[in-house]
C-alpha atoms as a PDB file:
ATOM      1  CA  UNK A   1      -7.668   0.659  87.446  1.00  0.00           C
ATOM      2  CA  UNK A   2     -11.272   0.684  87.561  1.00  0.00           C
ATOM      3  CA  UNK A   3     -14.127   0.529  85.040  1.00  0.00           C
ATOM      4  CA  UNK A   4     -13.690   4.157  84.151  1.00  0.00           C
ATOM      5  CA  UNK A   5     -10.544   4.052  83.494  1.00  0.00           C
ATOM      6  CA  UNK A   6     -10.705   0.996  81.127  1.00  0.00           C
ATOM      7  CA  UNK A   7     -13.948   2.425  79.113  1.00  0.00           C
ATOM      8  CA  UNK A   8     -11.651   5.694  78.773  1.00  0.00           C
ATOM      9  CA  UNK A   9      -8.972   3.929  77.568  1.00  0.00           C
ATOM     10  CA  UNK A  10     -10.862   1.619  75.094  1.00  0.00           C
ATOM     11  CA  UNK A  11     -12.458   4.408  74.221  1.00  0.00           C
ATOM     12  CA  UNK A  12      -9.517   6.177  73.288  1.00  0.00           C
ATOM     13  CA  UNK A  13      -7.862   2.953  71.387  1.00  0.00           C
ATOM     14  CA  UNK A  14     -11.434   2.874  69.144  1.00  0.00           C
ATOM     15  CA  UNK A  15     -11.499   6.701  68.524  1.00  0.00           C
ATOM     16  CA  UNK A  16      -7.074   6.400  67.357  1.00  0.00           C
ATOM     17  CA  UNK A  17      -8.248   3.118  64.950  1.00  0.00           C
ATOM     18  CA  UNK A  18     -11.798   5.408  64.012  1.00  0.00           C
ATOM     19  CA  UNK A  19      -8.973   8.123  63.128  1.00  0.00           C
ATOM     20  CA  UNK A  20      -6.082   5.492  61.059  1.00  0.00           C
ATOM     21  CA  UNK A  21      -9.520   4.164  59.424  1.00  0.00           C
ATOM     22  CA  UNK A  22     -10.254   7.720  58.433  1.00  0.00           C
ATOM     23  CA  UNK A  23      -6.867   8.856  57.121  1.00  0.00           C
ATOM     24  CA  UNK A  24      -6.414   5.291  55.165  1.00  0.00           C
ATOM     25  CA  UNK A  25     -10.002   5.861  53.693  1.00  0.00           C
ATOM     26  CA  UNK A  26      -9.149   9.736  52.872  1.00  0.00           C
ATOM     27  CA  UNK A  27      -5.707   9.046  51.453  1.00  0.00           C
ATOM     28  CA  UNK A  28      -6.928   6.529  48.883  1.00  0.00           C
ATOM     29  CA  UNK A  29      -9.760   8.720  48.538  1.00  0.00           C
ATOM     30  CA  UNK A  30      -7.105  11.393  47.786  1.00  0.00           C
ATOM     31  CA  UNK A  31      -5.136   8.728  45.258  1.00  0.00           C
ATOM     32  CA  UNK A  32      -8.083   7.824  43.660  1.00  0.00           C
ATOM     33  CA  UNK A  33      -8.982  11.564  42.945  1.00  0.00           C
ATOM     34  CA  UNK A  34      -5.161  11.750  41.452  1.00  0.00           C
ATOM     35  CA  UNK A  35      -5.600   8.911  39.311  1.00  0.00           C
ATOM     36  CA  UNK A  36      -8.920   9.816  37.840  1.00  0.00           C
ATOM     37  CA  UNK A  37      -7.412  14.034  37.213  1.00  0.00           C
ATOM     38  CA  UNK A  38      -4.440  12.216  35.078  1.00  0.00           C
ATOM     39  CA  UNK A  39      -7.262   9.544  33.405  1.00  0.00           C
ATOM     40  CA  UNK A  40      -9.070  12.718  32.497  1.00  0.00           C
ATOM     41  CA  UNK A  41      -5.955  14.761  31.201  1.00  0.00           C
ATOM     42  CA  UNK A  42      -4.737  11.489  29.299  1.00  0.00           C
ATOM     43  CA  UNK A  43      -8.444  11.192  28.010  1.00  0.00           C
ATOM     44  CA  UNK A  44      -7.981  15.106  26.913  1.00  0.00           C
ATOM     45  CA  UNK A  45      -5.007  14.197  25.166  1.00  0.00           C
ATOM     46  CA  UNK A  46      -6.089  11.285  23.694  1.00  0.00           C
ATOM     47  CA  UNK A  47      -9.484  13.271  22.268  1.00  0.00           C
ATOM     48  CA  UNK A  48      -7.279  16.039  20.740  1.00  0.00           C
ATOM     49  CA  UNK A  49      -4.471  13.437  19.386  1.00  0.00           C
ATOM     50  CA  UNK A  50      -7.993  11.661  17.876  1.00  0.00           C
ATOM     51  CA  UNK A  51      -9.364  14.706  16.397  1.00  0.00           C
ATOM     52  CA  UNK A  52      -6.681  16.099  15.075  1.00  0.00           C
ATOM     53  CA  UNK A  53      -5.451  12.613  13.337  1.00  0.00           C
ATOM     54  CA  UNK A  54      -9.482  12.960  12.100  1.00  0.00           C
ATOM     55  CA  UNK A  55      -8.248  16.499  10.758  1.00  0.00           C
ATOM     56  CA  UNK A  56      -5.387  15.273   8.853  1.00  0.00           C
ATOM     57  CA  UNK A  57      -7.053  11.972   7.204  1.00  0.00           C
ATOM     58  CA  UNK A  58     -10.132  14.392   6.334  1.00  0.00           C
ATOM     59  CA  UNK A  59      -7.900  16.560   4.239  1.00  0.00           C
ATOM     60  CA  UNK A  60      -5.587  13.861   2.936  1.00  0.00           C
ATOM     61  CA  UNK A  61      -8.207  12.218   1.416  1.00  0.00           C
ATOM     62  CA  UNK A  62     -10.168  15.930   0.257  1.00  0.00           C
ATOM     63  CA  UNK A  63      -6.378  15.952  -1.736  1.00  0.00           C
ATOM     64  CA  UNK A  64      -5.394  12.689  -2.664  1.00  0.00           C
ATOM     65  CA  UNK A  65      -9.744  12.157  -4.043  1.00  0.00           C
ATOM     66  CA  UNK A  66      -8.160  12.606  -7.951  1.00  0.00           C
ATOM     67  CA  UNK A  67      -5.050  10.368  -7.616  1.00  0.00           C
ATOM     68  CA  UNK A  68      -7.233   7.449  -5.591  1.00  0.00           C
ATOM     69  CA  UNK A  69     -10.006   8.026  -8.721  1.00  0.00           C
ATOM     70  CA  UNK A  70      -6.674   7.422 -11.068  1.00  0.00           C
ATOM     71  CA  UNK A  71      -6.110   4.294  -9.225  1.00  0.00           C
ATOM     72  CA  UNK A  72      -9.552   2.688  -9.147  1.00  0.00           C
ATOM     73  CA  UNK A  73      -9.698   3.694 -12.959  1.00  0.00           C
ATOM     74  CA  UNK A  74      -6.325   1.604 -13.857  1.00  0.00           C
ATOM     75  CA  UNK A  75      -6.479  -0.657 -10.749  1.00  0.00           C
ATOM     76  CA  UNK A  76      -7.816  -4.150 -13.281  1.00  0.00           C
ATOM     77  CA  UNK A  77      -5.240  -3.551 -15.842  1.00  0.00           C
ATOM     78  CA  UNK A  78      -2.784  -3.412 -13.393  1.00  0.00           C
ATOM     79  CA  UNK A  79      -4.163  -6.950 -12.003  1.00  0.00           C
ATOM     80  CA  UNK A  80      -4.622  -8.402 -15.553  1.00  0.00           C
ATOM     81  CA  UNK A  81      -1.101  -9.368 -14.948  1.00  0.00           C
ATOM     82  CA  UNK A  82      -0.463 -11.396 -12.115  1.00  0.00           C
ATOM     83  CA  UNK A  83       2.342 -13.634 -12.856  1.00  0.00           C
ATOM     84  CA  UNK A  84       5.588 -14.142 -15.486  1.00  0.00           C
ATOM     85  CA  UNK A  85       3.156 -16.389 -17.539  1.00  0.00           C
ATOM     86  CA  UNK A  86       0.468 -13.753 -17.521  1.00  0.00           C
ATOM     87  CA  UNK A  87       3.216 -11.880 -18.941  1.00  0.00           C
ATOM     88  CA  UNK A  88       4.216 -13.761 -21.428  1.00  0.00           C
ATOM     89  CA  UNK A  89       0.920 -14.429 -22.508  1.00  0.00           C
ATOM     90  CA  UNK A  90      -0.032 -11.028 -22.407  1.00  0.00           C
ATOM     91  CA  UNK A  91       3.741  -9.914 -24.732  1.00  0.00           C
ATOM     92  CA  UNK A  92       4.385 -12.354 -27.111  1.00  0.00           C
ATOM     93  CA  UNK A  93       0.529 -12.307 -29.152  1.00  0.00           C
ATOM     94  CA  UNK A  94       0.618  -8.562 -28.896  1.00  0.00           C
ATOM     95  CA  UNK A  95       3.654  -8.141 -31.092  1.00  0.00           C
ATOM     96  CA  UNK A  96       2.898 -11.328 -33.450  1.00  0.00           C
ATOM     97  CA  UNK A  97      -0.608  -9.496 -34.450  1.00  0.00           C
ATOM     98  CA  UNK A  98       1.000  -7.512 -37.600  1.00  0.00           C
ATOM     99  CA  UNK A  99       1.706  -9.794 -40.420  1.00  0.00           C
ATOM    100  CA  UNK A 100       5.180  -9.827 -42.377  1.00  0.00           C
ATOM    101  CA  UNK A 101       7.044  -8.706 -39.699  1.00  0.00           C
ATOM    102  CA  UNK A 102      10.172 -11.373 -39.526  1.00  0.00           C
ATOM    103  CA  UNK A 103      10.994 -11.732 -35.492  1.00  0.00           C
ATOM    104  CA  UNK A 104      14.566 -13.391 -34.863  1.00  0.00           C
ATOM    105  CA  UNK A 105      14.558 -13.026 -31.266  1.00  0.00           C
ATOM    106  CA  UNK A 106      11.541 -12.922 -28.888  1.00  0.00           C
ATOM    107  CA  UNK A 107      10.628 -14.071 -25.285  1.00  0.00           C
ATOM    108  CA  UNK A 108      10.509 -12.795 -21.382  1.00  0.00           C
ATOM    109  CA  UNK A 109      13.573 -12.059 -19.510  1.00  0.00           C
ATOM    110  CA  UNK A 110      13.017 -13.589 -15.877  1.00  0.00           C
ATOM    111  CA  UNK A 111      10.771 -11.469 -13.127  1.00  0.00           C
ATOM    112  CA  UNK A 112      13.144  -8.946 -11.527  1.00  0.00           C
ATOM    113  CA  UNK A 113      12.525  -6.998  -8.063  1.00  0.00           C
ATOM    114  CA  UNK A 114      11.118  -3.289  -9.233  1.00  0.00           C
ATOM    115  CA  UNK A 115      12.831  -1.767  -6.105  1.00  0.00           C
ATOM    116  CA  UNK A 116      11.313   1.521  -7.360  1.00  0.00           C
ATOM    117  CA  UNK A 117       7.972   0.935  -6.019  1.00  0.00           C
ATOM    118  CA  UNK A 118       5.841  -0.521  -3.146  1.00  0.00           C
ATOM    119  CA  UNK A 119       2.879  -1.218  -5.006  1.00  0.00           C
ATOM    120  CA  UNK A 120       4.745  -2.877  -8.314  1.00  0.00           C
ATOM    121  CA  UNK A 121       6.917  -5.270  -6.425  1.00  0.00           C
ATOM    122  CA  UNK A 122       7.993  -7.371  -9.676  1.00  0.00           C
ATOM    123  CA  UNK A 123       8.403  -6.941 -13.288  1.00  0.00           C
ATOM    124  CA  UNK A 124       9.041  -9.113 -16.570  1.00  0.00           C
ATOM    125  CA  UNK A 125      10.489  -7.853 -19.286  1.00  0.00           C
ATOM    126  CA  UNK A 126       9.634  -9.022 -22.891  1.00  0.00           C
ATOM    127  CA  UNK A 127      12.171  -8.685 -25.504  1.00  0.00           C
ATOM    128  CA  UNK A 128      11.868  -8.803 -29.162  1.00  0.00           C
ATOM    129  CA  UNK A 129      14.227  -8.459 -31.979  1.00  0.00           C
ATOM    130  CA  UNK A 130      12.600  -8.004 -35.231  1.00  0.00           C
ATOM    131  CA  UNK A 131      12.731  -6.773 -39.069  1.00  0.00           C
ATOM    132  CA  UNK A 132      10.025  -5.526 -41.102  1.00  0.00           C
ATOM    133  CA  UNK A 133       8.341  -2.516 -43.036  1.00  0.00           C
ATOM    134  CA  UNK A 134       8.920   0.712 -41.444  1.00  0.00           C
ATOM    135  CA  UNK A 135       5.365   1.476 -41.059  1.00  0.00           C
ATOM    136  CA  UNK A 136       4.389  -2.184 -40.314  1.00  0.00           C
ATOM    137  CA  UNK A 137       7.447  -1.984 -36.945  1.00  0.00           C
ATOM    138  CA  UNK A 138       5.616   1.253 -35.913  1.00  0.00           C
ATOM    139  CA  UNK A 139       2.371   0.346 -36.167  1.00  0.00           C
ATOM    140  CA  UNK A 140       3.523  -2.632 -33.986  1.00  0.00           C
ATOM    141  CA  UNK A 141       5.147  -0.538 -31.464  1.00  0.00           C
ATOM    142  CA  UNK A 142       1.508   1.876 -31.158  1.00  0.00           C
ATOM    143  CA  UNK A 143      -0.384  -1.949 -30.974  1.00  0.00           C
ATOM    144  CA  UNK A 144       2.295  -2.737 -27.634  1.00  0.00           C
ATOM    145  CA  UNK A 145       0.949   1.101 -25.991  1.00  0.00           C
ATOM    146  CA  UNK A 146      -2.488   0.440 -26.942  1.00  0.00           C
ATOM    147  CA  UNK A 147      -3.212  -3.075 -25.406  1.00  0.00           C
ATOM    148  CA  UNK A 148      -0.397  -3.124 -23.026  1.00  0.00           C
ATOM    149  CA  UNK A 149      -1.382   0.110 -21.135  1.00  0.00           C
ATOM    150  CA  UNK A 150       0.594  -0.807 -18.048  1.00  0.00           C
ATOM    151  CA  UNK A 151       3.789  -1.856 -19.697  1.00  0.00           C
ATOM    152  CA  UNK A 152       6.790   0.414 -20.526  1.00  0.00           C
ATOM    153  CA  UNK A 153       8.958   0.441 -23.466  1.00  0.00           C
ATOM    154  CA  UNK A 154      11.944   0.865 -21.685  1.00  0.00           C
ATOM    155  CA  UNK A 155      14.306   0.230 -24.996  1.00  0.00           C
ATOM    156  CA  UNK A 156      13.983   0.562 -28.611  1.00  0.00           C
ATOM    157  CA  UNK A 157      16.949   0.534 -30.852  1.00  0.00           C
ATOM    158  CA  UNK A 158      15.268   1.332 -34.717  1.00  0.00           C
ATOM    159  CA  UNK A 159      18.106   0.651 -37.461  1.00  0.00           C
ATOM    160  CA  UNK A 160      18.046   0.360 -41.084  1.00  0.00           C
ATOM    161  CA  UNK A 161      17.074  -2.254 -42.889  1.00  0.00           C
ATOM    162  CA  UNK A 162      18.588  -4.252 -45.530  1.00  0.00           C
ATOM    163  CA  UNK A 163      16.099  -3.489 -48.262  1.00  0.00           C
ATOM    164  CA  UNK A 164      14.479  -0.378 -48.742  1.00  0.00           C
ATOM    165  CA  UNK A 165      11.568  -0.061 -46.640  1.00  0.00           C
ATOM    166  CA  UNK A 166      12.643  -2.059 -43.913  1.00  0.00           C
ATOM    167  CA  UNK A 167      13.590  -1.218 -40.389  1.00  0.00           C
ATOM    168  CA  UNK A 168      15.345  -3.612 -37.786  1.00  0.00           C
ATOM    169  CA  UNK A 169      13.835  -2.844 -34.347  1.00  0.00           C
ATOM    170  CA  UNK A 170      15.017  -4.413 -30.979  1.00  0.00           C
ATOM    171  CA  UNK A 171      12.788  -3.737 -28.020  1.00  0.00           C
ATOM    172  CA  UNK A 172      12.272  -4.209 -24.669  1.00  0.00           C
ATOM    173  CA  UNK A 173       9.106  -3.961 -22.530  1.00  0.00           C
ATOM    174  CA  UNK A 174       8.617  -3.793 -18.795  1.00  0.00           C
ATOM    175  CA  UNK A 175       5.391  -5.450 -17.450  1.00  0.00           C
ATOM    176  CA  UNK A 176       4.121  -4.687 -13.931  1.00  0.00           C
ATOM    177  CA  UNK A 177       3.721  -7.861 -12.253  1.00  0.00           C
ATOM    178  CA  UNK A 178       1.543  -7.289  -9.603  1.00  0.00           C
ATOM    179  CA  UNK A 179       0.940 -10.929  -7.278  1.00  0.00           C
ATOM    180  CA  UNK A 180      -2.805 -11.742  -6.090  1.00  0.00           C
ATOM    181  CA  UNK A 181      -3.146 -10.206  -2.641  1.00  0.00           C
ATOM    182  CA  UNK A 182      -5.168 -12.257   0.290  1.00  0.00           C
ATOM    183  CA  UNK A 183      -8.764 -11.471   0.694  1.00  0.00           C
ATOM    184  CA  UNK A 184      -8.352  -9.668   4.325  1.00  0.00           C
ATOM    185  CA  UNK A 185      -5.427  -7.669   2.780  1.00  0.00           C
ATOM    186  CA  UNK A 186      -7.279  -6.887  -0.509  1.00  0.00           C
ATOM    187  CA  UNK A 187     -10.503  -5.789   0.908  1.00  0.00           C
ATOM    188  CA  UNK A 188      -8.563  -3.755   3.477  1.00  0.00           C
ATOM    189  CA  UNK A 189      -6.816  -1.691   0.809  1.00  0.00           C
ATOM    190  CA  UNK A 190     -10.142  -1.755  -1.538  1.00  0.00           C
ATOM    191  CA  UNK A 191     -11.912  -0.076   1.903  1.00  0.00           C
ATOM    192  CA  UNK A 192      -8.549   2.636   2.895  1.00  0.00           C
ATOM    193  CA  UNK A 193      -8.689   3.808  -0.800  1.00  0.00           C
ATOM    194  CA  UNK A 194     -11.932   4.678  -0.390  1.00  0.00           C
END
């Protein structure tokens, strides 16, 4: 074999790996143009999925506007109570405020789960058993609405009396006992209602 024949055949050998380096280079070329078409179509996707989530908060909060006013509006007499004592504290003055009223029962049944809601996790009831003037037990009752917003009466049993006037009331109030959130958690739910 002479010179010729070598360069030919070293030529050929350099223009076959020229050729493999092409086809490598063009098929990642070709996977890289693959990759960035489904990047761009999951980008798409991800733009529509983003404006249309934008879409539905927008109008969620254009409707729920009155009902997260509500909220701000009773949001501190909701936290006034906090804990069972809170409670307690809150109960027990609130019904001893009308004079001649004779109580033979009063004090706070233990916290109990409120399964009914996710905001109002707990709540205490207050009981009181009591005999006075008719108008005196009313009047008592409107003085529980008036500076225990939150609460509800959830039982009232109104019998006569012994003398005249007098009623016999037994009642029972639910308090919403709301626990202190953590900062992160409360400043988090101050900034989504807003």
């Amino acid at each position: 074999m002479n010179q010729k024949h070598l360069a030919s055949v070293l030529l050929f050998a350099v223009m076959i790996a020229f050729c493999q380096g092409v086809l490598m280079l063009h098929k990642k070329h070709q996977a890289a143009e693959e990759a960035a078409e489904a990047a761009e179509a999951r980008l798409n996707t991800a733009t529509q999925m983003h404006s249309n989530a934008l879409m539905v908060l927008t109008k969620t909060k254009e409707t729920t506007a009155p009902l997260r006013t509500y909220f701000r509006m009773w949001l501190p007499e909701f936290e006034k109570i906090d804990s069972e004592l809170k409670a307690k504290d809150a109960f027990l003055p609130t019904i001893k405020r009308i004079p001649n009223i004779v109580f033979f029962d009063q004090g706070m049944n233990p916290l109990a789960p409120n399964k009914e809601s996710v905001f109002v996790t707990q709540r205490a009831a207050g009981r009181a058993r009591m005999v006075g003037d008719y108008q005196k037990c009313l009047q008592m009752l409107s003085m529980v609405e008036r500076e225990l917003p939150t609460s509800r009466i959830s039982s009232v049993e109104i019998r006569k009396g012994e003398r005249a006037n007098d009623i016999e009331v037994s009642l029972l109030v639910e308090l919403p006992v709301i626990p202190p959130t953590a900062p992160a958690a409360g400043s988090a739910l101050t900034a989504a209602n807003k």
